[in-house]
C-alpha atoms as a PDB file:
ATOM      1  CA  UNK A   1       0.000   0.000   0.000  1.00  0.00           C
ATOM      2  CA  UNK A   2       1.413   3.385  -0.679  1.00  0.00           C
ATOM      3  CA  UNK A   3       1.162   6.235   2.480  1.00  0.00           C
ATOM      4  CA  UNK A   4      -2.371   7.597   1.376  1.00  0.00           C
ATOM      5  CA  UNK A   5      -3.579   4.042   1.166  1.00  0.00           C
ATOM      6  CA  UNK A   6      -2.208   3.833   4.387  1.00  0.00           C
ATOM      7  CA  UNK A   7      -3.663   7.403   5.618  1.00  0.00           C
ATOM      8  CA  UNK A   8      -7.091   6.575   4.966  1.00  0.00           C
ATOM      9  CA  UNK A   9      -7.089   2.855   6.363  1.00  0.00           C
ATOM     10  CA  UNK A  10      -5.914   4.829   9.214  1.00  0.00           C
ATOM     11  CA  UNK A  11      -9.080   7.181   9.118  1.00  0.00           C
ATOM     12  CA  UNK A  12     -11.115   3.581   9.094  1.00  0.00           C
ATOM     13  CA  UNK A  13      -9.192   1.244  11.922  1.00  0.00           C
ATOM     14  CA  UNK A  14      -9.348   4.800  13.939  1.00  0.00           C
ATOM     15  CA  UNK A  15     -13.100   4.803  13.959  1.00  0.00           C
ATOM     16  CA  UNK A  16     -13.588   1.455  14.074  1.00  0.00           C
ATOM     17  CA  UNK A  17     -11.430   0.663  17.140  1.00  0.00           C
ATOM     18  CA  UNK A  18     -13.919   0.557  20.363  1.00  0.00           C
ATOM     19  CA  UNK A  19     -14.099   1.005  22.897  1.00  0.00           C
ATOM     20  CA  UNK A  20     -13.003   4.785  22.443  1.00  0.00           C
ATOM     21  CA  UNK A  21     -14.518   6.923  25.727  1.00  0.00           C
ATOM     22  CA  UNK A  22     -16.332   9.267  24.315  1.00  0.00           C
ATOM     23  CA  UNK A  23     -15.922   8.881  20.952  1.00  0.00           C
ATOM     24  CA  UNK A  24     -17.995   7.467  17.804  1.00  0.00           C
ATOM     25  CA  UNK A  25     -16.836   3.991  17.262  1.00  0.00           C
ATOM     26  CA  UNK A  26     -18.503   1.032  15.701  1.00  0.00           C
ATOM     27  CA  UNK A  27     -20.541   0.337  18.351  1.00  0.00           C
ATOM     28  CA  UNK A  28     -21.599   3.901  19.836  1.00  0.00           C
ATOM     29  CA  UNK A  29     -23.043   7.318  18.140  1.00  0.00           C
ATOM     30  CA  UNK A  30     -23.946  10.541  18.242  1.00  0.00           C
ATOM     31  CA  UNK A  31     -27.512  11.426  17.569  1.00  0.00           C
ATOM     32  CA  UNK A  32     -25.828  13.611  14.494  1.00  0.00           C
ATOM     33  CA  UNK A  33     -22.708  12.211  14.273  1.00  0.00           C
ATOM     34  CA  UNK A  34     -22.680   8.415  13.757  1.00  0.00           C
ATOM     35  CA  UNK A  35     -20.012   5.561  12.584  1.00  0.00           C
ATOM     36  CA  UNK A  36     -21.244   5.540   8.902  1.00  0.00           C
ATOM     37  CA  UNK A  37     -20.846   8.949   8.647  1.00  0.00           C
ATOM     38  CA  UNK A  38     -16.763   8.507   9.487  1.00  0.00           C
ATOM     39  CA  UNK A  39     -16.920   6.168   6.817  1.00  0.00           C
ATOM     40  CA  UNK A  40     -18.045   8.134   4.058  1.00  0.00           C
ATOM     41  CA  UNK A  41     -15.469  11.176   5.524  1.00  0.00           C
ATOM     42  CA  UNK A  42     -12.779   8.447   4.994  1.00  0.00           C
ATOM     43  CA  UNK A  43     -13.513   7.754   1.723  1.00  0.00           C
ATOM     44  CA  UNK A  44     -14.521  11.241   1.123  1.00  0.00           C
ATOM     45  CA  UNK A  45     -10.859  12.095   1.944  1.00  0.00           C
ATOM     46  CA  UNK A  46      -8.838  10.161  -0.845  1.00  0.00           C
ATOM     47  CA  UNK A  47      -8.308  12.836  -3.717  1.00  0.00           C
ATOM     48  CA  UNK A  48      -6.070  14.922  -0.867  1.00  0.00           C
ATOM     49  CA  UNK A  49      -4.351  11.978   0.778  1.00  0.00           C
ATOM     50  CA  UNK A  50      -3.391  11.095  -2.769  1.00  0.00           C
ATOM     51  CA  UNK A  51      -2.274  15.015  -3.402  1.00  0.00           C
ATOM     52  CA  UNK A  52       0.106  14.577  -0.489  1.00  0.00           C
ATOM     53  CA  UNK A  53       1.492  11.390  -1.684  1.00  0.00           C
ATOM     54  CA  UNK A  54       2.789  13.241  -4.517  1.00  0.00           C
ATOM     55  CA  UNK A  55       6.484  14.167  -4.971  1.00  0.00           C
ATOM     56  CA  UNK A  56       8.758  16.563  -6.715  1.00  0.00           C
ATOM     57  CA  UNK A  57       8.453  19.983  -7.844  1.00  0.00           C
ATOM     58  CA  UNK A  58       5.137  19.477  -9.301  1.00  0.00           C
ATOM     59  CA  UNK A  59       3.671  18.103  -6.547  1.00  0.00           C
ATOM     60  CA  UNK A  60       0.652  20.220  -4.898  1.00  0.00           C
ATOM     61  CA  UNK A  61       1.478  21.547  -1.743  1.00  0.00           C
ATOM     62  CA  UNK A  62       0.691  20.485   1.932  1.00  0.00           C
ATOM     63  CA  UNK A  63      -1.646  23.062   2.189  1.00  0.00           C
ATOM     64  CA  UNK A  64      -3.780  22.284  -1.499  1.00  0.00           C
ATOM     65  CA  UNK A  65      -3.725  18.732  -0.456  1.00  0.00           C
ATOM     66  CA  UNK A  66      -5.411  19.308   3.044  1.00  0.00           C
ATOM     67  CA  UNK A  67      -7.711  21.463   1.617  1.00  0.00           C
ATOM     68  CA  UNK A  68      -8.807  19.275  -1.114  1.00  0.00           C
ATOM     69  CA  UNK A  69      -8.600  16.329   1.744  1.00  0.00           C
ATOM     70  CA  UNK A  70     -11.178  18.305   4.071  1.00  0.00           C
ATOM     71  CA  UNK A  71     -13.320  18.815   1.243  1.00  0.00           C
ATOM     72  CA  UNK A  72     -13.944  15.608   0.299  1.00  0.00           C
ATOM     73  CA  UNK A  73     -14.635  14.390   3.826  1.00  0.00           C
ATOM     74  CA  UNK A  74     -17.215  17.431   4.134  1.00  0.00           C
ATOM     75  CA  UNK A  75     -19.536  15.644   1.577  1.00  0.00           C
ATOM     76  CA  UNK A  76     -21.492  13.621   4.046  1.00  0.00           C
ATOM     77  CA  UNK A  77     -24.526  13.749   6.265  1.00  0.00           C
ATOM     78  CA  UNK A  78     -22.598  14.398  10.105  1.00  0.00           C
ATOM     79  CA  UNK A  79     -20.510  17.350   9.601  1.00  0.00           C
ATOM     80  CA  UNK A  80     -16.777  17.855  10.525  1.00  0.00           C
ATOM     81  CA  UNK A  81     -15.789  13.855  10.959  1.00  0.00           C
ATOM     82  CA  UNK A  82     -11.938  13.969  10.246  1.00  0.00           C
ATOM     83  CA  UNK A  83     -10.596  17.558  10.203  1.00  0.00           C
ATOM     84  CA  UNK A  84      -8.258  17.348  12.698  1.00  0.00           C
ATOM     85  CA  UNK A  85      -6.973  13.771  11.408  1.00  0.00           C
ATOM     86  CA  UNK A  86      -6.105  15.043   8.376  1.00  0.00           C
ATOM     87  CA  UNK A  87      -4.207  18.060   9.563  1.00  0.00           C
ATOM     88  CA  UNK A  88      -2.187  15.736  11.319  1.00  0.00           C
ATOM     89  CA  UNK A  89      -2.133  12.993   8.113  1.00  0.00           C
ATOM     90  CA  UNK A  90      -1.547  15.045   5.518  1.00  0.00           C
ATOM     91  CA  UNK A  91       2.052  16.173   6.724  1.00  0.00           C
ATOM     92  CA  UNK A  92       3.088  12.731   7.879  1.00  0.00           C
ATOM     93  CA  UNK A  93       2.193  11.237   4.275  1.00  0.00           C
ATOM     94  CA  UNK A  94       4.148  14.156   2.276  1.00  0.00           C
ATOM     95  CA  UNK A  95       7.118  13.004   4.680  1.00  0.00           C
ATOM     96  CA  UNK A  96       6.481   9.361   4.097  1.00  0.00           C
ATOM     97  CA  UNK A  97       6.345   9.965   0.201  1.00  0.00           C
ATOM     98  CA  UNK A  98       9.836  11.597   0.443  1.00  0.00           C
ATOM     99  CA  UNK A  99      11.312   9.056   2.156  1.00  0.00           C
ATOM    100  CA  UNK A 100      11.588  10.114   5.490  1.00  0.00           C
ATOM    101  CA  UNK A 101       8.670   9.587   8.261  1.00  0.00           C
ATOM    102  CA  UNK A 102      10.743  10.455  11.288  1.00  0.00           C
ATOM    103  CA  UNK A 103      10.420  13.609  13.409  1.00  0.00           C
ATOM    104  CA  UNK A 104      13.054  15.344  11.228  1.00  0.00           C
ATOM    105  CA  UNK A 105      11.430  14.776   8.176  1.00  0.00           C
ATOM    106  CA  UNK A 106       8.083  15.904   8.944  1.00  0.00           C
ATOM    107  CA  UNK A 107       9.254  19.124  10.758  1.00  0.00           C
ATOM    108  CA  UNK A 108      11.467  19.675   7.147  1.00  0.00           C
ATOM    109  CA  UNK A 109       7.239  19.147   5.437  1.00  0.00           C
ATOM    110  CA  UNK A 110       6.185  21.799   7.876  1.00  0.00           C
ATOM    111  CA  UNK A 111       9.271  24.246   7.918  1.00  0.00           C
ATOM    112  CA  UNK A 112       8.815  24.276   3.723  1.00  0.00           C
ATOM    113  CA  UNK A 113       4.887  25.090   4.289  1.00  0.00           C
ATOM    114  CA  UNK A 114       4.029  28.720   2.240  1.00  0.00           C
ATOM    115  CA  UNK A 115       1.517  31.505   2.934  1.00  0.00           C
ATOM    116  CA  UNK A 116      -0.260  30.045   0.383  1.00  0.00           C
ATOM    117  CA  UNK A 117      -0.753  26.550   2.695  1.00  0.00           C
ATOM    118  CA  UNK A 118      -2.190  28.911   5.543  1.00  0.00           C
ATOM    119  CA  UNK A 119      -4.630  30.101   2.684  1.00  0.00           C
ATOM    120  CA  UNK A 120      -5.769  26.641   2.086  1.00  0.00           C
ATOM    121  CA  UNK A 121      -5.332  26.210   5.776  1.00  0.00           C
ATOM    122  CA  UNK A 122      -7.997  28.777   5.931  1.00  0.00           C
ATOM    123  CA  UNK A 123     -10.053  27.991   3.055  1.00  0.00           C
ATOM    124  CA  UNK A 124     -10.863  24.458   4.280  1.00  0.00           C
ATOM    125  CA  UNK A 125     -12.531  25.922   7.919  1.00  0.00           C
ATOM    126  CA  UNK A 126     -15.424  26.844   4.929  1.00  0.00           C
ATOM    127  CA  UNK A 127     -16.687  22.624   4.310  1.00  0.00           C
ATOM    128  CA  UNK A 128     -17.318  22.388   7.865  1.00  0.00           C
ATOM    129  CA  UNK A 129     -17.798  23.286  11.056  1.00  0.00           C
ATOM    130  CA  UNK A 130     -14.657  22.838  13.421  1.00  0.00           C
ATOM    131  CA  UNK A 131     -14.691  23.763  17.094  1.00  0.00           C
ATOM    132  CA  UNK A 132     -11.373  26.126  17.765  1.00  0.00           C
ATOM    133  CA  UNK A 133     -10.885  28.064  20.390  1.00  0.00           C
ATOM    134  CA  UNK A 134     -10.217  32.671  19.860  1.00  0.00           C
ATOM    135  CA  UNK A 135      -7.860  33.490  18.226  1.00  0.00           C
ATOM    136  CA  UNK A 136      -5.094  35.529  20.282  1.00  0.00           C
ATOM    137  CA  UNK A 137      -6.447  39.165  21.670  1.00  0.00           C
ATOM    138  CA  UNK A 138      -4.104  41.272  19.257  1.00  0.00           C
ATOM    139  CA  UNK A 139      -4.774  38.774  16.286  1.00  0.00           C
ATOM    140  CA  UNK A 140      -8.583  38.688  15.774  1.00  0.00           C
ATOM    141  CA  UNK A 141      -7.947  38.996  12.052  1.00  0.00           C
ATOM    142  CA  UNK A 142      -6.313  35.735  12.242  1.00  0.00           C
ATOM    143  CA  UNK A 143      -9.383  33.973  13.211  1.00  0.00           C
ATOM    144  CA  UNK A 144      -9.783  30.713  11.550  1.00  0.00           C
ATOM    145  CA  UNK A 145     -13.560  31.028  11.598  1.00  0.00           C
ATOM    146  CA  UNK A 146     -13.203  33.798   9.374  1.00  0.00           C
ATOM    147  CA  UNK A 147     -11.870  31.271   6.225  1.00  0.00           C
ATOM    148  CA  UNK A 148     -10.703  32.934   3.152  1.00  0.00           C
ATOM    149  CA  UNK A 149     -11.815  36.736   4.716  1.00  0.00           C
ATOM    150  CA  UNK A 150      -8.613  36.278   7.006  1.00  0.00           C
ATOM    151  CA  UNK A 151      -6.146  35.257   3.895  1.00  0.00           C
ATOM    152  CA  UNK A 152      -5.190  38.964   3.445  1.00  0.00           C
ATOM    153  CA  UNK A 153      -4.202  39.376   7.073  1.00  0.00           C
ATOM    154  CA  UNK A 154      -2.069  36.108   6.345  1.00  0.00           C
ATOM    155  CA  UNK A 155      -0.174  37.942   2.930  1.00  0.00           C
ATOM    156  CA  UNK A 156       0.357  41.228   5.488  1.00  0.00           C
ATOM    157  CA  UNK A 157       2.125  39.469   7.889  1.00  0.00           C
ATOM    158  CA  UNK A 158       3.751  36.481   5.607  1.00  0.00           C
ATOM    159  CA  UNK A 159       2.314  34.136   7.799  1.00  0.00           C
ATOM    160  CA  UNK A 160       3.068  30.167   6.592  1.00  0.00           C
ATOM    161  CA  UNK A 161       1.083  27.409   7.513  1.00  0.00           C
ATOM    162  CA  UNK A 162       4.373  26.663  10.062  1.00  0.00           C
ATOM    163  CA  UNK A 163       3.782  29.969  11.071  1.00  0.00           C
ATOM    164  CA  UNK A 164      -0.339  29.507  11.956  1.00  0.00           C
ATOM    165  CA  UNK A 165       0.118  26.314  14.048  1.00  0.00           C
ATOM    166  CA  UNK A 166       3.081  28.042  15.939  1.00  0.00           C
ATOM    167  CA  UNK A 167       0.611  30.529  16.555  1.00  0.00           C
ATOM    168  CA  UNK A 168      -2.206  28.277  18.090  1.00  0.00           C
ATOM    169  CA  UNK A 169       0.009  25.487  19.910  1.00  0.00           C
ATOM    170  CA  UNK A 170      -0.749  26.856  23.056  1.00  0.00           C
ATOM    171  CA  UNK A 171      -4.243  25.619  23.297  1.00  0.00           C
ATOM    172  CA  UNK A 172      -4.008  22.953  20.636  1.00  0.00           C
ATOM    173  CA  UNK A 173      -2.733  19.422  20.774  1.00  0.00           C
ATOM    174  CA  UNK A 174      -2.439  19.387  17.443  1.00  0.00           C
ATOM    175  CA  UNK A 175      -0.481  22.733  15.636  1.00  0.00           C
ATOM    176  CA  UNK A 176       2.255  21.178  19.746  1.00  0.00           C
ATOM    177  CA  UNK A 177       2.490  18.645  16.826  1.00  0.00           C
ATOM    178  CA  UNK A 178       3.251  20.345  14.086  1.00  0.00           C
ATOM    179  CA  UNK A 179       5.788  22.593  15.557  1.00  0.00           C
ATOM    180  CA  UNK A 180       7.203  19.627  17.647  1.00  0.00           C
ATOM    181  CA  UNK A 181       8.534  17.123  15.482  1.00  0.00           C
ATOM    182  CA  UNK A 182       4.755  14.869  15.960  1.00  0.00           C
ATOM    183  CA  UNK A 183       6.826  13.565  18.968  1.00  0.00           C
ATOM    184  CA  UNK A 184       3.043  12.340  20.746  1.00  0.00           C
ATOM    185  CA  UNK A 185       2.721  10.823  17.630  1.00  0.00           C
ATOM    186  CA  UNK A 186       5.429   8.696  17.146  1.00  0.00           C
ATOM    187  CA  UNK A 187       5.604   7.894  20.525  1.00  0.00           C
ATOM    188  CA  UNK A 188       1.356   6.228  20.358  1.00  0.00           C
ATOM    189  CA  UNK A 189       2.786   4.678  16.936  1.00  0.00           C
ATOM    190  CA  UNK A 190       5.792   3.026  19.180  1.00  0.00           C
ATOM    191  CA  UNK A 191       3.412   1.569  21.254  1.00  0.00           C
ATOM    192  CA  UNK A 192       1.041   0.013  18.845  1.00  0.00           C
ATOM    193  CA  UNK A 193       3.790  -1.536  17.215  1.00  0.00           C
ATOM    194  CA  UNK A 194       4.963  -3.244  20.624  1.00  0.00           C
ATOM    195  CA  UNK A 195       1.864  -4.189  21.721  1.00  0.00           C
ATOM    196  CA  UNK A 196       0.630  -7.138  20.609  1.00  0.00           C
ATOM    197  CA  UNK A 197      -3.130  -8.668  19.936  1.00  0.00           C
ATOM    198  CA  UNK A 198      -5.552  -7.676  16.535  1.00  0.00           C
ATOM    199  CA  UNK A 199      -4.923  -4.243  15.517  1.00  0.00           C
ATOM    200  CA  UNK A 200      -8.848  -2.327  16.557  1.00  0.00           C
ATOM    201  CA  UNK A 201      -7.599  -3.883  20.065  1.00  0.00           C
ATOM    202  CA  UNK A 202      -4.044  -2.196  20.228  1.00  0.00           C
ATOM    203  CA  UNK A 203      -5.233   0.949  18.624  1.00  0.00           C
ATOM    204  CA  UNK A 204      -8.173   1.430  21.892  1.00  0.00           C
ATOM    205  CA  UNK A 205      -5.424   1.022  23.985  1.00  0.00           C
ATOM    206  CA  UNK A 206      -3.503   3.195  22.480  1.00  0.00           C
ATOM    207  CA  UNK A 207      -5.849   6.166  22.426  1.00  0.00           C
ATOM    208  CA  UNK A 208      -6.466   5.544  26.095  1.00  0.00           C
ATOM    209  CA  UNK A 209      -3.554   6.091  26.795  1.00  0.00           C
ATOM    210  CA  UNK A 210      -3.147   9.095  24.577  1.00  0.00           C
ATOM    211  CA  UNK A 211      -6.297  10.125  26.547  1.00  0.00           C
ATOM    212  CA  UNK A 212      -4.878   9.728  30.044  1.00  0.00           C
ATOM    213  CA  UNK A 213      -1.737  11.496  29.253  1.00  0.00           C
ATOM    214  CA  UNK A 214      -3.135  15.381  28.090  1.00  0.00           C
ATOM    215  CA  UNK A 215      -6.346  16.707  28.592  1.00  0.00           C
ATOM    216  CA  UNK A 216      -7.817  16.882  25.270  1.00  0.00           C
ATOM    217  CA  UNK A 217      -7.935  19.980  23.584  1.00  0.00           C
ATOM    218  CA  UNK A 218     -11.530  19.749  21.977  1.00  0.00           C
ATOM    219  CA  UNK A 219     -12.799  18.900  25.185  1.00  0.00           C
ATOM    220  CA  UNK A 220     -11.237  21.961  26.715  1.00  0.00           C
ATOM    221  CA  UNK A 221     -12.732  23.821  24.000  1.00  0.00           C
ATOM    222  CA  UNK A 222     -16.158  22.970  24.366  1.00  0.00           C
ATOM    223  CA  UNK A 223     -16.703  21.860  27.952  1.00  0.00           C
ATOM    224  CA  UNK A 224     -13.801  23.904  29.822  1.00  0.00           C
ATOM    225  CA  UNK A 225     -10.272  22.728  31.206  1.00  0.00           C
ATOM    226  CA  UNK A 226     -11.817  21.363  34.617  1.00  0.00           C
ATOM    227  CA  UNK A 227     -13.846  18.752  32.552  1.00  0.00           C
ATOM    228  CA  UNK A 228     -10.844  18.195  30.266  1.00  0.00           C
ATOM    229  CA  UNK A 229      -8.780  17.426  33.103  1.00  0.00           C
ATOM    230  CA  UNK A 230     -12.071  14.721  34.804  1.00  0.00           C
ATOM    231  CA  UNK A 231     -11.813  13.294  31.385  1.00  0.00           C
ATOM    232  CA  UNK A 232      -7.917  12.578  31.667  1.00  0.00           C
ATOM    233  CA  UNK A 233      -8.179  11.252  35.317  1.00  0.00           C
ATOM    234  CA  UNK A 234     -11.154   9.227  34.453  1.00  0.00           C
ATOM    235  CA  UNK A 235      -8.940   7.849  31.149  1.00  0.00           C
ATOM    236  CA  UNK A 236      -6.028   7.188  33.365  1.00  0.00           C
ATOM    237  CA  UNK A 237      -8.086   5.420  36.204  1.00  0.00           C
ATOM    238  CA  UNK A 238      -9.636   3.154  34.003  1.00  0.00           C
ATOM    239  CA  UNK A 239      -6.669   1.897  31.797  1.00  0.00           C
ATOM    240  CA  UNK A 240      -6.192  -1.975  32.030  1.00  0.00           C
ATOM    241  CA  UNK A 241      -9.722  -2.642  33.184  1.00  0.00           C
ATOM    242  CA  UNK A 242     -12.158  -3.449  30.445  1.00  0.00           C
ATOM    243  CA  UNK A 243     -15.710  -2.926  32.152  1.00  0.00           C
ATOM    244  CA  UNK A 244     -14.311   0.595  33.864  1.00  0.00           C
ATOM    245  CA  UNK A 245     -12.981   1.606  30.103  1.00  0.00           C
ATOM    246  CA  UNK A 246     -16.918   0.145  28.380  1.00  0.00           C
ATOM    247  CA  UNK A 247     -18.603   2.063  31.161  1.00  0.00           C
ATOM    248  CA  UNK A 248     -16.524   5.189  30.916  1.00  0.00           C
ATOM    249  CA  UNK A 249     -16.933   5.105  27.090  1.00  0.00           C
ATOM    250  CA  UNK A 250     -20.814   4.693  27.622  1.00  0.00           C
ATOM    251  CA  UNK A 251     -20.312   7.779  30.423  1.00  0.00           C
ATOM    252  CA  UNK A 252     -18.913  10.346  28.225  1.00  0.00           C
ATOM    253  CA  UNK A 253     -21.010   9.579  24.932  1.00  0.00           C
ATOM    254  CA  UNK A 254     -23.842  10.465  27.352  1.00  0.00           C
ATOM    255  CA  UNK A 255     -22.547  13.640  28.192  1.00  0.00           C
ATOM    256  CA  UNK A 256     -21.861  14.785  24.807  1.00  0.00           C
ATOM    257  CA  UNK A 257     -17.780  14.827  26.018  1.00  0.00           C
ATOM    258  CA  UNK A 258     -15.876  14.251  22.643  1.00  0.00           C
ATOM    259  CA  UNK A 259     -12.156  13.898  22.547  1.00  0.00           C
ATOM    260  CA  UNK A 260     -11.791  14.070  19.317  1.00  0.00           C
ATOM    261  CA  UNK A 261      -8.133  15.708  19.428  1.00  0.00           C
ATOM    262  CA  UNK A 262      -6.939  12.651  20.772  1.00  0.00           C
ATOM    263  CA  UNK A 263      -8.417  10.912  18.150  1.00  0.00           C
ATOM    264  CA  UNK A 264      -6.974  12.552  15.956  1.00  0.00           C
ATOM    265  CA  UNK A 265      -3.602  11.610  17.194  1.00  0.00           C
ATOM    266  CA  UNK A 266      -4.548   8.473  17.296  1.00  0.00           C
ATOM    267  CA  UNK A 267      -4.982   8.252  13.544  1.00  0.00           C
ATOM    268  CA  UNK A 268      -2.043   9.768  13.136  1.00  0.00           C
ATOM    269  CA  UNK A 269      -0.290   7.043  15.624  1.00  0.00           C
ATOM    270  CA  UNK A 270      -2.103   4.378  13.431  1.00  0.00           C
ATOM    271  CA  UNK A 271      -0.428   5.966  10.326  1.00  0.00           C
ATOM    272  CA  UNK A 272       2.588   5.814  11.413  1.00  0.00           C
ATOM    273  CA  UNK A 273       2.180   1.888  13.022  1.00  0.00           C
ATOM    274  CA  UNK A 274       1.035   0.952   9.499  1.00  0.00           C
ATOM    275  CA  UNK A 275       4.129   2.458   7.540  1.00  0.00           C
ATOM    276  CA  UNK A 276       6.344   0.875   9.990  1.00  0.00           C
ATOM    277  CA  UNK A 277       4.814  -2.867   9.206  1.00  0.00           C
ATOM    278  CA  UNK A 278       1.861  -3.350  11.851  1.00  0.00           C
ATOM    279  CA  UNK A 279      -0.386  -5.824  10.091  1.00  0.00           C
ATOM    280  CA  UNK A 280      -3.945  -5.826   9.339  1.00  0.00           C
END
C-alpha cells in the first residue's frame, strides 16, 4: 500500500477501534454524528491523501492537499468527521512519500509550508464546522472562523502554515504537533507496534492512553479545562480494566464529552504503526 492508502485505512481502523470513551466507534453514536458517517469522511478524503502522496516539484502543496482532503470528507450527512486527522495525516504522508517519516522529516514538510498553505489552511474551515478556540487578543484577524476573509491578514504578515500552528500550539494538541517534530505521535505509533493482539484492540489502547496522558484539547474547547482534566483522570483510572474503560466510554457519549483531538492523534499514531509494518 502506498502512504495515502495507508492514511485513509488509518481514518477507518481509527473509527472502528472501540471502545473509544467518548468517541464514535462502531458500536456507539452521536444522535448527528454516527459511525457511517466517518466512513463516508474516509472515503470522502482520498483525492487529498493522494495530493500529499505526490512528490517533486510538481507536486501540490501540503496546504492544497489538506484542503482538497477536508473537502472531500465534508460531503457527508454528520458534519466535521476527520478535520483534525487530516491536519495531522496530511504532513506525515508528504514526509512518508519523500522518504523520510521520522520527526526530522516531517518538521522539514512543515518548515517548507508557504503563505499560500495557511490560505488553504484557511479555506478548508469553509466545508465544515470545526470547534477552535479565539484566536489571540491582538490577532482577531487571524481567526480561523473567518476562512478565506482572514487570507489577506495572512499575505500582510507572511504568515506560513508553520507559522499559523506556531501561533495556536498553546491551546491545541495538534499545531504542539506540528511545531514539535509529531513527537506524541510517534511515541502512540511506538506503542502500537509493541503491543501485541488484533490491531482495533491495540489501537483502543492506544488512544487511552493518549487520553490519560493530556487533557484533550476539543474537550477543553467545548466543555472547559476542569472537565478536560475529569476526562484525563477518568482515562487514566480506568486503563487496564475493560468494564471501567466500556462504562466510561458509555459515560462520556452520554454527556456529549468528545475527545476528538486525541483521536486525531490516534490516527495519526495508526499511520505511522502501518508504515512501519503493523499488520492488518
Amino acid at each position: 500500500m502506498s502512504p495515502a492508502d495507508h492514511a485513509q485505512l488509518a481514518l477507518l481502523l481509527e473509527v472502528a477501534a472501540t471502545p473509544k470513551p467518548g468517541n464514535v466507534d462502531r458500536e456507539r453514536d452521536y444522535p448527528n454524528l454516527r459511525f457511517e458517517h466517518f466512513l463516508a469522511g474516509a472515503v470522502g478524503s482520498a483525492a487529498g491523501l493522494r495530493m500529499a502522496n505526490e512528490r517533486g516539484p510538481t507536486a501540490p502543496s501540503v496546504g492544497e492537499a489538506f484542503e482538497r482532503a477536508v473537502a472531500g470528507m465534508s460531503q457527508q450527512d454528520g458534519g466535521n468527521t476527520q478535520f483534525g486527522c487530516l491536519l495531522l495525516l496530511v504532513p506525515l504522508v508528504r514526509g512518508a512519500a519523500r522518504g523520510d517519516l521520522s520527526p526530522a522529516g516531517v518538521t522539514e514538510v512543515v518548515e517548507d509550508t508557504t503563505v499560500e498553505d495557511a490560505a488553504d489552511f484557511y479555506r478548508a474551515f469553509e466545508h465544515v464546522d470545526v470547534a477552535v478556540d479565539d484566536p489571540p487578543a491582538d490577532a482577531p484577524d487571524l481567526d480561523v472562523r473567518r476562512g478565506s476573509d482572514a487570507i489577506p491578514a495572512l499575505d500582510e504578515r507572511g504568515l506560513t502554515l508553520a507559522d499559523v500552528m506556531a501561533l495556536s500550539a498553546d491551546g491545541d494538541a495538534n499545531a504542539r504537533e506540528w511545531v514539535g517534530g509529531f513527537e506524541r505521535t510517534f511515541d502512540a505509533a511506538a506503542a502500537v507496534v509493541d503491543d501485541d493482539g488484533p490491531i482495533l484492540d491495540r489501537v483502543a489502547r492506544a488512544f487511552l492512553k493518549l487520553l490519560a496522558e493530556e487533557p484533550d484539547s476539543l474537550v477543553a474547547v467545548e466543555h472547559g479545562g476542569e472537565v478536560a482534566e475529569e476526562v484525563r483522570r477518568k482515562a487514566e483510572a480506568a486503563r487496564g480494566d475493560p468494564e471501567s474503560v466500556a462504562a466510561l466510554a458509555d459515560e462520556f457519549v452520554e454527556r456529549g464529552v468528545n475527545p476528538g483531538t486525541t483521536a486525531d492523534l490516534t490516527a495519526a499514531a495508526i499511520f505511522v504503526a502501518l508504515e512501519r509494518g503493523v499488520p492488518v
